[in-house]
PDB file of N, CA and C in Angstrom:
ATOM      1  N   UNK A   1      -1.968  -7.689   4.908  1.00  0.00           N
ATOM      2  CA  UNK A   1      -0.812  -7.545   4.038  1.00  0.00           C
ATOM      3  C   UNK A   1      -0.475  -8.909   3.456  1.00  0.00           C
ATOM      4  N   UNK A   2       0.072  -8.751   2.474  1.00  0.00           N
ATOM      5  CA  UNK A   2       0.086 -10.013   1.484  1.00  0.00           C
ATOM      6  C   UNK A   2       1.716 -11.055   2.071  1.00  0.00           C
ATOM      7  N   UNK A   3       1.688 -12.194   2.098  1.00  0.00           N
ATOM      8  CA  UNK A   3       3.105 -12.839   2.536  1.00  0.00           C
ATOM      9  C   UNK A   3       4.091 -12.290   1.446  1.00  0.00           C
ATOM     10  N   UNK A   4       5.434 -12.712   1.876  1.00  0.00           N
ATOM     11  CA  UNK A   4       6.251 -12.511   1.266  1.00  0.00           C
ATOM     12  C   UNK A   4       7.618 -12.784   2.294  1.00  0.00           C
ATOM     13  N   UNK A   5       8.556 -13.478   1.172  1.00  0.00           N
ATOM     14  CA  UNK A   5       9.514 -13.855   1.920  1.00  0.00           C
ATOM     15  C   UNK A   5      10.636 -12.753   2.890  1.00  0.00           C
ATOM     16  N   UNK A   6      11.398 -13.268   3.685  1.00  0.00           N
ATOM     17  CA  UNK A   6      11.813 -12.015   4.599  1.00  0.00           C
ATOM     18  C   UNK A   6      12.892 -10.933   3.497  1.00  0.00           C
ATOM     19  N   UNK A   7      12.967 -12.088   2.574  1.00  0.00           N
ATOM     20  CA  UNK A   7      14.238 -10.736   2.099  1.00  0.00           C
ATOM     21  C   UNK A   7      14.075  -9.731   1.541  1.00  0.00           C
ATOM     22  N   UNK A   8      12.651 -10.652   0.653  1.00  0.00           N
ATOM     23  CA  UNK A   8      11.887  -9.371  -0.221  1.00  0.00           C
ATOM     24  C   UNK A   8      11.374  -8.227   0.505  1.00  0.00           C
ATOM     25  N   UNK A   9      10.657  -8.717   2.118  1.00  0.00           N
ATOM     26  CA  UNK A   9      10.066  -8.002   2.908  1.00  0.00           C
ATOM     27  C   UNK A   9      10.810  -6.747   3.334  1.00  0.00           C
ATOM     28  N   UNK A  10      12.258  -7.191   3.669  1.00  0.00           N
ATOM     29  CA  UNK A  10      13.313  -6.441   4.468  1.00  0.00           C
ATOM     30  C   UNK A  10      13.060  -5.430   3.015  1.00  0.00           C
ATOM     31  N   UNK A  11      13.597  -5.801   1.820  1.00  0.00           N
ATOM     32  CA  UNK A  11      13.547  -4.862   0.878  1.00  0.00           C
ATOM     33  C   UNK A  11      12.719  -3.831   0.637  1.00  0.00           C
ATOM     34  N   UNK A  12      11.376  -4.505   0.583  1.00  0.00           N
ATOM     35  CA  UNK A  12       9.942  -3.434   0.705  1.00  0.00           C
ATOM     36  C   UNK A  12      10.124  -2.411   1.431  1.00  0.00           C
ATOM     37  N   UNK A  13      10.225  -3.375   2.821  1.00  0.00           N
ATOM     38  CA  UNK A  13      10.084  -2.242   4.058  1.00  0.00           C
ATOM     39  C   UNK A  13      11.058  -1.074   3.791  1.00  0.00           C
ATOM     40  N   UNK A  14      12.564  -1.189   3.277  1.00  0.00           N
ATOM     41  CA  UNK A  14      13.486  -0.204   3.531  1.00  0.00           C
ATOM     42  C   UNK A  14      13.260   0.867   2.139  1.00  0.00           C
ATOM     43  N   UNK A  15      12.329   0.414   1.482  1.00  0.00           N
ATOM     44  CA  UNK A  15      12.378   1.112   0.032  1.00  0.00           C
ATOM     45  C   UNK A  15      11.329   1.834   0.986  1.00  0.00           C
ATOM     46  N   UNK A  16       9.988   1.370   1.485  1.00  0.00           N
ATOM     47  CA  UNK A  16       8.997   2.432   1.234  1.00  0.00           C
ATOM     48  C   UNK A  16       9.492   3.567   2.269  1.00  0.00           C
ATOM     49  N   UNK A  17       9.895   3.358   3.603  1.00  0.00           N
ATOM     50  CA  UNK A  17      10.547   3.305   4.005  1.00  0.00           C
ATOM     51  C   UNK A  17      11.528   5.126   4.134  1.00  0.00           C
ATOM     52  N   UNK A  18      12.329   4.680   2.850  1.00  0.00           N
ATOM     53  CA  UNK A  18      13.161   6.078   2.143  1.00  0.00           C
ATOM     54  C   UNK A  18      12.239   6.596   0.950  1.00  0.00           C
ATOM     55  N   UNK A  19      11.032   6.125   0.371  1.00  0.00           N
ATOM     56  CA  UNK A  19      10.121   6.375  -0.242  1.00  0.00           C
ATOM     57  C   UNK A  19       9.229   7.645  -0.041  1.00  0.00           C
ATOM     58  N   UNK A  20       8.573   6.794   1.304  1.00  0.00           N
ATOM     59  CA  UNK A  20       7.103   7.262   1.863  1.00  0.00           C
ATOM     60  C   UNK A  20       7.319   7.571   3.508  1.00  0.00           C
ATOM     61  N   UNK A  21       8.194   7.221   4.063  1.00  0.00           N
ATOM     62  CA  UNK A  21       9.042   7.760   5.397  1.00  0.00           C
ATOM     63  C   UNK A  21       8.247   7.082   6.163  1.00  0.00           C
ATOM     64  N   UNK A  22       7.406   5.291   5.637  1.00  0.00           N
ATOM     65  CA  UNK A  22       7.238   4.468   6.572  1.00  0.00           C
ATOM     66  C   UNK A  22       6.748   3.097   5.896  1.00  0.00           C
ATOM     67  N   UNK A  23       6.569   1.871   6.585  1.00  0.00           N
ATOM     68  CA  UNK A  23       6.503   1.118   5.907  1.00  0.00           C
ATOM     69  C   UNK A  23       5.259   0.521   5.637  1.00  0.00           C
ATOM     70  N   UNK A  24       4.864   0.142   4.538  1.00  0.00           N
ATOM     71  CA  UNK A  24       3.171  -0.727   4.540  1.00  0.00           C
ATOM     72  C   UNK A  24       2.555  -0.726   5.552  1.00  0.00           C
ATOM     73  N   UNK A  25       3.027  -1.676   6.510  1.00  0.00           N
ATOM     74  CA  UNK A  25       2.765  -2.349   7.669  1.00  0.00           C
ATOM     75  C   UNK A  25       2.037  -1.537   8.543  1.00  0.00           C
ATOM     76  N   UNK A  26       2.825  -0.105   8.766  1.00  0.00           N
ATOM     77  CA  UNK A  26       2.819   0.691   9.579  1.00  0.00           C
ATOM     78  C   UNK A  26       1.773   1.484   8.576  1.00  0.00           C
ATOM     79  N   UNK A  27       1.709   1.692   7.407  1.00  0.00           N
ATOM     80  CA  UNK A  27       0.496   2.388   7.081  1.00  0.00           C
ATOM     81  C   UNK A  27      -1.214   2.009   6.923  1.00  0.00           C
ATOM     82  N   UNK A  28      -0.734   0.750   6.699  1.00  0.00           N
ATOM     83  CA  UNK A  28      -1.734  -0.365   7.231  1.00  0.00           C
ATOM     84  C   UNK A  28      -2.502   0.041   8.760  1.00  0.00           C
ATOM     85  N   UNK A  29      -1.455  -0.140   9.694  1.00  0.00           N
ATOM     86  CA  UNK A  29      -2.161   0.231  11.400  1.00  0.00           C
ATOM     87  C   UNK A  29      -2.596   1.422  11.175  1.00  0.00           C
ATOM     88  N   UNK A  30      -2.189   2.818  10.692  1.00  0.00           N
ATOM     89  CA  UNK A  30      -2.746   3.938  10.517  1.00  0.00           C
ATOM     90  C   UNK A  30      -3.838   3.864   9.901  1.00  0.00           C
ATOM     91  N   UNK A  31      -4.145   3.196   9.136  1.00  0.00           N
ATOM     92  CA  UNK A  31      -4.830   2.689   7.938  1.00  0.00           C
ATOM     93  C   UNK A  31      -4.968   4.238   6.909  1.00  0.00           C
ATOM     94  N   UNK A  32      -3.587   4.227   6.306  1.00  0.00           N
ATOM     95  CA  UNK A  32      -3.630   5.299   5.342  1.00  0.00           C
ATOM     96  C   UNK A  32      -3.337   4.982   4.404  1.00  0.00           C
ATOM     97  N   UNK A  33      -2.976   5.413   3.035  1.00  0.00           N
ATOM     98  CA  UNK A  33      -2.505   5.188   1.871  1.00  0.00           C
ATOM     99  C   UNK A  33      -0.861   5.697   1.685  1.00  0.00           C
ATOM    100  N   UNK A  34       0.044   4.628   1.571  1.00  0.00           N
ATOM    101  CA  UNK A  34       1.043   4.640   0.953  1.00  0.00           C
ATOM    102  C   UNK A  34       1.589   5.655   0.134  1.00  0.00           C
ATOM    103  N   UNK A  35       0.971   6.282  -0.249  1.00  0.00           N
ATOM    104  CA  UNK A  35       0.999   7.326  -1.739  1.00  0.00           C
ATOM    105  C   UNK A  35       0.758   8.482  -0.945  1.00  0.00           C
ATOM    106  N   UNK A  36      -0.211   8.821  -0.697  1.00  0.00           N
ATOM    107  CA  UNK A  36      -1.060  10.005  -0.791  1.00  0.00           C
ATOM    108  C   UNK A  36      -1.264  10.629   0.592  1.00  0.00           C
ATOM    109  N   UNK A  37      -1.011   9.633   1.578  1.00  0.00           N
ATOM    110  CA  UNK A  37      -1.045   9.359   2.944  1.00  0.00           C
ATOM    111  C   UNK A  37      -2.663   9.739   3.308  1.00  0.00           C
ATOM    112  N   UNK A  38      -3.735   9.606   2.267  1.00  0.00           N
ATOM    113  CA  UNK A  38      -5.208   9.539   3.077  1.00  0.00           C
ATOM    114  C   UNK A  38      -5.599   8.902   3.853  1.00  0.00           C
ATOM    115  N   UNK A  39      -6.763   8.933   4.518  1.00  0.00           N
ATOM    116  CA  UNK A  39      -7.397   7.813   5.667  1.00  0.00           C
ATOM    117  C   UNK A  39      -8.059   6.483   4.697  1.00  0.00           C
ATOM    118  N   UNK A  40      -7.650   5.666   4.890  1.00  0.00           N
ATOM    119  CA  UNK A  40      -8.846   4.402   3.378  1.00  0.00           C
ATOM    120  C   UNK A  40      -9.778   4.388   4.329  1.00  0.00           C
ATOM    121  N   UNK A  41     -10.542   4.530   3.491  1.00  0.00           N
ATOM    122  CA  UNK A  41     -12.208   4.577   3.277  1.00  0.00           C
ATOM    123  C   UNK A  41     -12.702   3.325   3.299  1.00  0.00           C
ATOM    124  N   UNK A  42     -12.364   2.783   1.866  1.00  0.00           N
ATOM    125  CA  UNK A  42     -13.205   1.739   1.967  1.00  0.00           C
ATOM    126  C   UNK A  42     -12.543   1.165  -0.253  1.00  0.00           C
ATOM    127  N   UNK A  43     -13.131   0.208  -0.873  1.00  0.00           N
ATOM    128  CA  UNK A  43     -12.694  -0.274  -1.962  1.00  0.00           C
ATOM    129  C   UNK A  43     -13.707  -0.033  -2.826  1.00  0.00           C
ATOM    130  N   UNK A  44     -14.004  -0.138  -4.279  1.00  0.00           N
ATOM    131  CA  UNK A  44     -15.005  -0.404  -4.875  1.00  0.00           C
ATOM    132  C   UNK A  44     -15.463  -2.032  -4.807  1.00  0.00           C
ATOM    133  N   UNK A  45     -14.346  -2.904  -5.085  1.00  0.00           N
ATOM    134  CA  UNK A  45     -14.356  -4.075  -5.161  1.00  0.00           C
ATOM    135  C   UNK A  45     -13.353  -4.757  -4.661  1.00  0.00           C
ATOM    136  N   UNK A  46     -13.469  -6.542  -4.667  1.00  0.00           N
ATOM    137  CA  UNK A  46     -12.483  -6.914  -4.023  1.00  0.00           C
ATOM    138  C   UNK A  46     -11.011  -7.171  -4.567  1.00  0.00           C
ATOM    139  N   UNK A  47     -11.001  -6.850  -5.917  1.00  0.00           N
ATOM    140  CA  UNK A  47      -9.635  -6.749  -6.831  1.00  0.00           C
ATOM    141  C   UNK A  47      -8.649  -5.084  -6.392  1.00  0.00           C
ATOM    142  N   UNK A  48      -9.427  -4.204  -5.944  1.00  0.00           N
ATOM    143  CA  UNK A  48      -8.782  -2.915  -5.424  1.00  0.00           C
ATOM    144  C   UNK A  48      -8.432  -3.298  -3.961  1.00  0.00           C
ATOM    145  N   UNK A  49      -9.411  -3.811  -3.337  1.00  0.00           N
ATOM    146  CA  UNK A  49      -8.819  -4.518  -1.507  1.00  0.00           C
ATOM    147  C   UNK A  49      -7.505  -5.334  -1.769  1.00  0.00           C
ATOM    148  N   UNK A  50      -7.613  -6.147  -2.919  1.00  0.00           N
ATOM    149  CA  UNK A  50      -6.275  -7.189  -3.003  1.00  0.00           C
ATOM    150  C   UNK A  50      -5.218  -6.062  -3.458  1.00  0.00           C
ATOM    151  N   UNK A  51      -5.394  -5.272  -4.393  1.00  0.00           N
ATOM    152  CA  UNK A  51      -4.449  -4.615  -4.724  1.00  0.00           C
ATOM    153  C   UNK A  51      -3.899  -3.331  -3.769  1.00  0.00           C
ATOM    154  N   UNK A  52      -4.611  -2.878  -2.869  1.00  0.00           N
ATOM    155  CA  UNK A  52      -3.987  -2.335  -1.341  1.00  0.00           C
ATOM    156  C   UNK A  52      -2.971  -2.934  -0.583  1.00  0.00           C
ATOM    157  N   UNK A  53      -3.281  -4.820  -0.800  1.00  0.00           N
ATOM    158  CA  UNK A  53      -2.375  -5.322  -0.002  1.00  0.00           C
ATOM    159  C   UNK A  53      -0.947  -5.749  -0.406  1.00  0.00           C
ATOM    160  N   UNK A  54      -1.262  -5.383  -1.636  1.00  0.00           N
ATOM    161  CA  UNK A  54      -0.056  -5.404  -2.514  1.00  0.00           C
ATOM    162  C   UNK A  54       0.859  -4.381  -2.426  1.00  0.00           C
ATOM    163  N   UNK A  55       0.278  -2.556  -2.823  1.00  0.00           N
ATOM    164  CA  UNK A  55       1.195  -1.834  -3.029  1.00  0.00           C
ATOM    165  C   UNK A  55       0.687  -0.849  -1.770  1.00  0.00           C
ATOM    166  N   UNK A  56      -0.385  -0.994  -1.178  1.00  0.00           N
ATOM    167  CA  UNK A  56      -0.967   0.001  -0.240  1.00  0.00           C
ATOM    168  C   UNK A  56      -1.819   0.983  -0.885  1.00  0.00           C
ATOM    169  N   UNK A  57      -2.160   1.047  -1.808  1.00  0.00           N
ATOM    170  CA  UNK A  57      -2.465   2.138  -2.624  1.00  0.00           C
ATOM    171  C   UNK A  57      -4.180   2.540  -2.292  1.00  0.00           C
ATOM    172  N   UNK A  58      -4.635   3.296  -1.571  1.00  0.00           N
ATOM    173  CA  UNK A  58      -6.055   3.688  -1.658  1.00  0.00           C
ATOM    174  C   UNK A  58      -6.817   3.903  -3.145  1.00  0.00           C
ATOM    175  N   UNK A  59      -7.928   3.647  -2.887  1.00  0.00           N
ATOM    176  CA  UNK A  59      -9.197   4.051  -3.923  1.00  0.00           C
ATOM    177  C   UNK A  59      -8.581   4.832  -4.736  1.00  0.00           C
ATOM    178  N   UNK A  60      -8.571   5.549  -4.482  1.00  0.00           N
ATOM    179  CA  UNK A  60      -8.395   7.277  -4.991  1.00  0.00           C
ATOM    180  C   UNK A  60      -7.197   6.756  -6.011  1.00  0.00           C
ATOM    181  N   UNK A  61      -5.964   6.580  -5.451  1.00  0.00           N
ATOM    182  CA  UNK A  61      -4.272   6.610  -5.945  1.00  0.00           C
ATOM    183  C   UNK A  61      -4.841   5.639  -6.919  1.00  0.00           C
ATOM    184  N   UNK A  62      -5.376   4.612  -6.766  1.00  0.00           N
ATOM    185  CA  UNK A  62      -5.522   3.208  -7.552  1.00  0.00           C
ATOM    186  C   UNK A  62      -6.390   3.821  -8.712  1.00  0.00           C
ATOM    187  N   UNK A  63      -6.976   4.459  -8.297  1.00  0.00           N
ATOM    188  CA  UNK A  63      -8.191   5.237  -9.529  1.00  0.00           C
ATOM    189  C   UNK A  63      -7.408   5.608 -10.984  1.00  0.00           C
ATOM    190  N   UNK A  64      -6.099   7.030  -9.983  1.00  0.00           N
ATOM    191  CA  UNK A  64      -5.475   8.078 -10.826  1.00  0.00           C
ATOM    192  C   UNK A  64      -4.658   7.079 -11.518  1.00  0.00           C
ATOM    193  N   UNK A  65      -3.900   5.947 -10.796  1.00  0.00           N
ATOM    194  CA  UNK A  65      -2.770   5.175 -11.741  1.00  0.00           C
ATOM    195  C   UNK A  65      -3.028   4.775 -13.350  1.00  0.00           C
ATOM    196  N   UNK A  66      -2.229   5.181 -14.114  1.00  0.00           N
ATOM    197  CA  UNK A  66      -2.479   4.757 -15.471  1.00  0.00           C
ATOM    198  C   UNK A  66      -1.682   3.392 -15.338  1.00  0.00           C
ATOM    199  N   UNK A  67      -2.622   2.318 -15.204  1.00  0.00           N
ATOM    200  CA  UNK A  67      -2.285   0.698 -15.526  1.00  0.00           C
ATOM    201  C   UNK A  67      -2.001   0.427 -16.971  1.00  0.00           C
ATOM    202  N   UNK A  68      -0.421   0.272 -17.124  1.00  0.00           N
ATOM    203  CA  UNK A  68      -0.535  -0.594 -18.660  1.00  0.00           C
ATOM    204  C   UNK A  68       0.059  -1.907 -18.832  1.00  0.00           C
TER     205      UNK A  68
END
């Protein structure tokens, strides 16, 4: 998981939290996806691994997102 200061952290955590009914961290140890709650697999590359540690987002979710 990527650093970040505690306040922002406290914030993350309580958003995903009432979001996703747990936090990164904790979906991380499961090792599931944030979104979608799948098992991660695995990345295409290492710009989708960095970007897991960012929003949690598996392959798949990261695929469907329309990035603009």
């Amino acid at each position: 998981m990527i650093e970040r200061g505690q306040k922002v952290q406290n914030f993350l955590d309580n958003f995903s939290t009432k979001a996703f009914g747990k936090t990164q961290a904790d979906a991380e140890k499961e090792t599931v996806c944030m979104f979608c709650g799948g098992k991660i697999i695995g990345f295409t590359d290492e710009l989708s691994r960095k970007e897991y540690s960012i929003s949690g987002m598996c392959q798949k979710c990261q695929d469907e997102m329309e990035w603009e």
